[in-house]
Protein backbone atom coordinates (compact mmCIF):
# COMPACT_ATOMS: atom_id res chain seq x y z
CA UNK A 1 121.82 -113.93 -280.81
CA UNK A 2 121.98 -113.75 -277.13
CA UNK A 3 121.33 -109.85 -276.46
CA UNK A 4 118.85 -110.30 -279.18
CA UNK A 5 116.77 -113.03 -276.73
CA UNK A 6 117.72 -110.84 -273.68
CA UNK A 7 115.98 -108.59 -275.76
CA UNK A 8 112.84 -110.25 -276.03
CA UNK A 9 112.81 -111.97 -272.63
CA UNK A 10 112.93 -108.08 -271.33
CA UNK A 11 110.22 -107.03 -273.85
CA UNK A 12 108.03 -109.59 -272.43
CA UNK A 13 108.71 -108.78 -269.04
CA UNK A 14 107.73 -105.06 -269.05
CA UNK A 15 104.47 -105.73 -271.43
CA UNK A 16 103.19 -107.50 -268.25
CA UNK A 17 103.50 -104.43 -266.39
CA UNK A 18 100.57 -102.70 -265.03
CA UNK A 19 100.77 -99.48 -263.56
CA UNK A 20 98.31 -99.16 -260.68
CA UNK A 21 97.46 -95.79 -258.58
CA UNK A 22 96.24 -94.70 -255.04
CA UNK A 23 96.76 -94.85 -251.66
CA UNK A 24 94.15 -97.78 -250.86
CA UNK A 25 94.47 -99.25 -254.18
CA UNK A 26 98.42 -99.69 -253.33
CA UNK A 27 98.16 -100.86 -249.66
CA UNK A 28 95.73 -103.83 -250.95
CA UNK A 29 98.42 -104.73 -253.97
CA UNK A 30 100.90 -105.06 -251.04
CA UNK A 31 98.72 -107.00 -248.84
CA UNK A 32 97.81 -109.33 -251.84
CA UNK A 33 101.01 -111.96 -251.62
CA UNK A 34 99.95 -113.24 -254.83
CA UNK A 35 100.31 -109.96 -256.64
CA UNK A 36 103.96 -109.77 -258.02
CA UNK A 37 105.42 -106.17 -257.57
CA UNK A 38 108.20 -104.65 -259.61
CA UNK A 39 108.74 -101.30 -258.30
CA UNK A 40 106.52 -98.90 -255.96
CA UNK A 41 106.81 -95.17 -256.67
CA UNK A 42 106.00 -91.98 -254.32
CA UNK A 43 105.91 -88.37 -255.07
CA UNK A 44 108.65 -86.39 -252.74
CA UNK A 45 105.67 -83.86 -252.13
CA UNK A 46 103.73 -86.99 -249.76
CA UNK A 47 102.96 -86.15 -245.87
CA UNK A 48 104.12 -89.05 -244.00
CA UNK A 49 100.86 -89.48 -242.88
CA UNK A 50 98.85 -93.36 -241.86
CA UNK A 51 98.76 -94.43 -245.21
CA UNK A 52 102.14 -93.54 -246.44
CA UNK A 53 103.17 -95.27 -243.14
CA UNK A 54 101.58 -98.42 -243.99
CA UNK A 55 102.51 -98.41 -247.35
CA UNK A 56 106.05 -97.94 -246.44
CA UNK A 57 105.92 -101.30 -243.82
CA UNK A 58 104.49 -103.27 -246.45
CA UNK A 59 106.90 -102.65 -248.74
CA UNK A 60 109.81 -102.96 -246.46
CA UNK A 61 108.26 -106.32 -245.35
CA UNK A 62 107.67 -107.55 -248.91
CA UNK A 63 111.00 -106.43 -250.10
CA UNK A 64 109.64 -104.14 -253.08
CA UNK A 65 112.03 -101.07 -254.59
CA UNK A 66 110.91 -97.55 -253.48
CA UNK A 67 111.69 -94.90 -255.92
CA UNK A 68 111.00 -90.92 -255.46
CA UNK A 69 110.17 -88.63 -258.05
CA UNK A 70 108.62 -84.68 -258.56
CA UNK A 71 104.92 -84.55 -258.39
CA UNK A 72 104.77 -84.04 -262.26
CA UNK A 73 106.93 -87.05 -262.77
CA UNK A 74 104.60 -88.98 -260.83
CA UNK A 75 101.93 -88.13 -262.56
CA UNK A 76 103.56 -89.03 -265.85
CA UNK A 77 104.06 -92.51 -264.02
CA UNK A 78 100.12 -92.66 -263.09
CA UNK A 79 98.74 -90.69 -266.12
CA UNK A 80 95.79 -89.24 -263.01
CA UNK A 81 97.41 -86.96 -261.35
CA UNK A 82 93.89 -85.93 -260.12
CA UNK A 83 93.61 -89.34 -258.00
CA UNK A 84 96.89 -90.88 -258.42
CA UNK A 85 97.55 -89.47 -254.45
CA UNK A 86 100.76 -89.54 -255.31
CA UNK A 87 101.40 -93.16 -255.18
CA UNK A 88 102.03 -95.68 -258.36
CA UNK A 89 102.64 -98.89 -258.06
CA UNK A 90 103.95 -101.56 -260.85
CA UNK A 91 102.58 -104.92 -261.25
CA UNK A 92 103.64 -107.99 -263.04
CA UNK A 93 100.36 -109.06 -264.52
CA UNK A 94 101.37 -112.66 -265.50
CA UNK A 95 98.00 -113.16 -266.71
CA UNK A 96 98.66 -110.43 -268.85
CA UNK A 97 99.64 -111.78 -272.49
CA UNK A 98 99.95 -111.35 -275.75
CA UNK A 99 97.58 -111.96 -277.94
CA UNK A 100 99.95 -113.51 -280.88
CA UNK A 101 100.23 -116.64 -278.56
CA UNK A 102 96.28 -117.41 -279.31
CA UNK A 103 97.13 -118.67 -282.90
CA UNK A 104 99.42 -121.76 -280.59
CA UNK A 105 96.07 -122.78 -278.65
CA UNK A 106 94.85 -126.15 -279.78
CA UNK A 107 91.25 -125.29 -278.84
CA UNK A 108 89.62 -122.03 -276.78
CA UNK A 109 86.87 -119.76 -276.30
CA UNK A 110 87.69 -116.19 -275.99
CA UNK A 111 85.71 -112.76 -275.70
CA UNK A 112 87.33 -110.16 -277.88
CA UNK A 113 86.04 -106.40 -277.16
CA UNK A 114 86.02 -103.62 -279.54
CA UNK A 115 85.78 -99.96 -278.21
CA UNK A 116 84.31 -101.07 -274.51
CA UNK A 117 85.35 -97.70 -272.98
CA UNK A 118 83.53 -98.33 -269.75
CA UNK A 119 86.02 -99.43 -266.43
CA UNK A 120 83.22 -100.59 -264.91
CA UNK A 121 81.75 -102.64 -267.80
CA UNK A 122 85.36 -104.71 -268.41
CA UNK A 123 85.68 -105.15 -264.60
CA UNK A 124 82.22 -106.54 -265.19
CA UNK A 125 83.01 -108.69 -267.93
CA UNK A 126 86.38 -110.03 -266.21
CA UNK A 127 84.49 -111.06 -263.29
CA UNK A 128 81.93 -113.15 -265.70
CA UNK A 129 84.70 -114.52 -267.79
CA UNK A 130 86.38 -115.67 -264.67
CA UNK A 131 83.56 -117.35 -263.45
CA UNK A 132 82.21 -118.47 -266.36
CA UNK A 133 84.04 -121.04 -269.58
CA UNK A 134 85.68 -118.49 -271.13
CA UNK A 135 89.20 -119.53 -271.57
CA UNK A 136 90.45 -115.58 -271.77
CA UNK A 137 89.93 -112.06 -273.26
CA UNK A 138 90.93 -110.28 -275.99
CA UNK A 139 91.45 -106.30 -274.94
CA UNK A 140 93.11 -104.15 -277.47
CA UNK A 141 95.29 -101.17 -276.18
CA UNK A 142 93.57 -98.83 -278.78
CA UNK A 143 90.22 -97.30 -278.19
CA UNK A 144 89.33 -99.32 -274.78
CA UNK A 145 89.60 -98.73 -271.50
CA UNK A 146 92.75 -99.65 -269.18
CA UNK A 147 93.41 -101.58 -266.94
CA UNK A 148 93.04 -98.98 -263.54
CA UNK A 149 91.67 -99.25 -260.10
CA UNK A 150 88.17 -98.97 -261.07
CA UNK A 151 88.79 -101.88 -263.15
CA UNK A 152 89.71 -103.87 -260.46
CA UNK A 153 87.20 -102.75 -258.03
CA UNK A 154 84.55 -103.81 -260.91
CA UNK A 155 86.07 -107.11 -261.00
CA UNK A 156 85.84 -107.46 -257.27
CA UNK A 157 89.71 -109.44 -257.05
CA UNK A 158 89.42 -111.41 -259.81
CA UNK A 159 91.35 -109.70 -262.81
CA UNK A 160 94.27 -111.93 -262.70
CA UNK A 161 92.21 -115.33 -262.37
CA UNK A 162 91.97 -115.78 -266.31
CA UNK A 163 94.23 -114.39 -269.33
CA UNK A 164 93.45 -111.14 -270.84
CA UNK A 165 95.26 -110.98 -274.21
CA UNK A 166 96.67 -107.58 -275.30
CA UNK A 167 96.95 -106.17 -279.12
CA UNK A 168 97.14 -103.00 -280.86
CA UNK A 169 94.01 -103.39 -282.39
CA UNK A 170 91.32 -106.38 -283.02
CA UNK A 171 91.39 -106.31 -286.83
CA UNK A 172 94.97 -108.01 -286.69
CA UNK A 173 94.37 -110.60 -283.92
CA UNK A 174 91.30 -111.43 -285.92
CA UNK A 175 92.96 -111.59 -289.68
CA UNK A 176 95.53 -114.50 -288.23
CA UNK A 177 92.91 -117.10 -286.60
CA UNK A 178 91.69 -118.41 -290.04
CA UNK A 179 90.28 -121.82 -288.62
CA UNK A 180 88.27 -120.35 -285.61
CA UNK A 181 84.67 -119.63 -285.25
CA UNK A 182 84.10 -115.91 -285.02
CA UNK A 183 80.78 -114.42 -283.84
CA UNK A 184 79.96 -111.41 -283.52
CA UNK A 185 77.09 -110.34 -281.91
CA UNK A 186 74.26 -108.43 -282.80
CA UNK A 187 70.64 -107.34 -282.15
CA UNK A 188 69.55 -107.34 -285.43
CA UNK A 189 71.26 -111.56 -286.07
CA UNK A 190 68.83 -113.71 -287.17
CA UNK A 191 70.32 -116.56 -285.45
CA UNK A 192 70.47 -116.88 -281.71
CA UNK A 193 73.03 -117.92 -278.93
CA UNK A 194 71.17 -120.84 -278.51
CA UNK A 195 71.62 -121.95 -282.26
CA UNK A 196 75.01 -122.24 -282.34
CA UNK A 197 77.19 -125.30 -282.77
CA UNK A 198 80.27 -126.52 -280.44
CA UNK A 199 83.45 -125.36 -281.88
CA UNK A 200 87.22 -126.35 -280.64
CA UNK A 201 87.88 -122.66 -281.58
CA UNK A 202 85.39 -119.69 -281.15
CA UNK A 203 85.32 -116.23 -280.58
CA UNK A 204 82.53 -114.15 -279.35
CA UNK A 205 83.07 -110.36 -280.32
CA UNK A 206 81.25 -107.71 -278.24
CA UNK A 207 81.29 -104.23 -279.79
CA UNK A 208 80.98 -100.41 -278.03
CA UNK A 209 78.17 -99.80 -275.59
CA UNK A 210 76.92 -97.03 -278.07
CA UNK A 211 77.96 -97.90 -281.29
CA UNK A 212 78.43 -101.69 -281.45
CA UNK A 213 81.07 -103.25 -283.56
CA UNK A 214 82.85 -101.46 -286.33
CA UNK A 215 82.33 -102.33 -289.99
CA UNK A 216 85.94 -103.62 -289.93
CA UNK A 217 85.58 -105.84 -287.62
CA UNK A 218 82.22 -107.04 -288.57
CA UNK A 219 83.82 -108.30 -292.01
CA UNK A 220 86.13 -110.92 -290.16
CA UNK A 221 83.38 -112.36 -288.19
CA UNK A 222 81.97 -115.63 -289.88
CA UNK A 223 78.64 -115.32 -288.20
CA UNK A 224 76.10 -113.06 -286.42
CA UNK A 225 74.31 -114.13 -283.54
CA UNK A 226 71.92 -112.33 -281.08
CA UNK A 227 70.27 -112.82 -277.73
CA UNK A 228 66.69 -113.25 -278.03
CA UNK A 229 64.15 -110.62 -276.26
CA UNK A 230 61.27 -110.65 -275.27
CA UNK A 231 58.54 -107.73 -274.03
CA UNK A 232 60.04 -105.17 -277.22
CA UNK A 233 63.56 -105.06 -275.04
CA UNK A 234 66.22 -104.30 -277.96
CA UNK A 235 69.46 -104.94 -275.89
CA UNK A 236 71.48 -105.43 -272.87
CA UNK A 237 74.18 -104.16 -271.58
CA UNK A 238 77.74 -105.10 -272.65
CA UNK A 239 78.68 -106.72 -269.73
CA UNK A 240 75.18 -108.70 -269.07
CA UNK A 241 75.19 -109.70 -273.03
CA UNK A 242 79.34 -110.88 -271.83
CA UNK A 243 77.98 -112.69 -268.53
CA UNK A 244 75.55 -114.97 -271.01
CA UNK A 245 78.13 -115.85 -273.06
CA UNK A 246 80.57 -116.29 -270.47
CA UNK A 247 78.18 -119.04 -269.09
CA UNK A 248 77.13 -121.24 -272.40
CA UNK A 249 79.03 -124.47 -272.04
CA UNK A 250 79.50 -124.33 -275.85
């Protein structure tokens, strides 16, 4: 029973893990005190060179574990060996959860995303959600885009200020959350944003910046609701449409 719960608590542990990459990228992680760090890792092949230097100090100073590796291991490690620099670092993104502890939330409103391949876009859309009452983000691992430096730079800091909750896919986050509010939104909804009701549990679903939201996930939405526009303007972008939402007080 024990090993099995050391089991878990490990599981957990490592699903918070973010691999970051880059030279600047890493030297502001290690500046950041409020970033945790689990381990840094450099590629034998590095120049000692200013920012290897200063990437060494910090870590020396902060107390984090340096590991070496080939310059094709490293690359497995970053998965861009074009701009990984050969630097990786690991982060424990406590914000970082899963998305089967929703279902324990006595009341929320979340923005799940569906296909949002776009760094820049989800930075975007972190940034709103953070500033905005959203009360966290759904992000499946499956058809979006990662969590990566340009990310972060899109979110300008603020990636860890709110929960982002990870799953597979949407479909089975959805299926389980049979007394919330799902919306999904659409240009061709006859109701609006503005027409909705308060709800202690709500979900706003924002589909692929192409394609919208697939048929699958369309069926597990209870309503449709669009953004109205004006001038013959059919739609914003993903990450404006998320910014409205992410400031309704509803």
């Amino acid at each position: 029973m024990e090993d099995s719960q050391e089991y878990k608590n490990k599981k957990a542990y490592f699903e918070k893990i973010i691999t970051l990459y880059g030279r600047n990228v890493v030297i502001e992680v290690l500046q950041d005190s409020t970033i945790d760090i689990h381990k840094l890792h450099l590629s034998n092949s590095n120049k000692t060179d200013g920012a290897i230097e200063t990437i060494l100090k910090l870590t020396k100073k902060r107390g984090v574990e340096v590991t070496y590796h080939d310059k094709n291991a490293l690359s497995r490690i970053s998965k861009n060996a074009k701009q990984d620099q050969g630097v990786a670092i690991d982060i424990i993104a406590n914000s970082y959860q899963n998305a089967n502890t929703i279902k324990d939330l006595k009341s929320f409103k979340l923005l799940a995303l569906e296909g949002i391949q776009n760094p820049q876009n989800l930075g975007m859309i972190i940034r709103s959600c953070a500033g905005g009452y959203v009360d966290g983000i759904i992000l499946p691992k499956k058809n979006s885009a990662k969590i990566s430096p340009l990310v972060i730079k899109a979110s300008a800091g603020t990636l860890f200020k709110l929960p982002i909750y990870y799953c597979n896919t949407l479909d089975e986050v959805l299926k389980e959350l049979k007394e919330t509010k799902i919306y999904l939104l659409s240009s061709h909804a006859k109701n609006s944003i503005y027409d909705i009701k308060k709800s202690e549990k709500s979900i706003f679903v924002l589909g692929n910046e192409s394609e919208g939201v697939s048929k699958e996930i369309e069926k597990l939405c209870n309503d449709s609701i669009c953004i109205p526009m004006n001038r013959g303007v059919e739609s914003l972008n993903v990450a404006v449409t998320a910014s409205l939402i992410a400031f309704m007080k509803s």
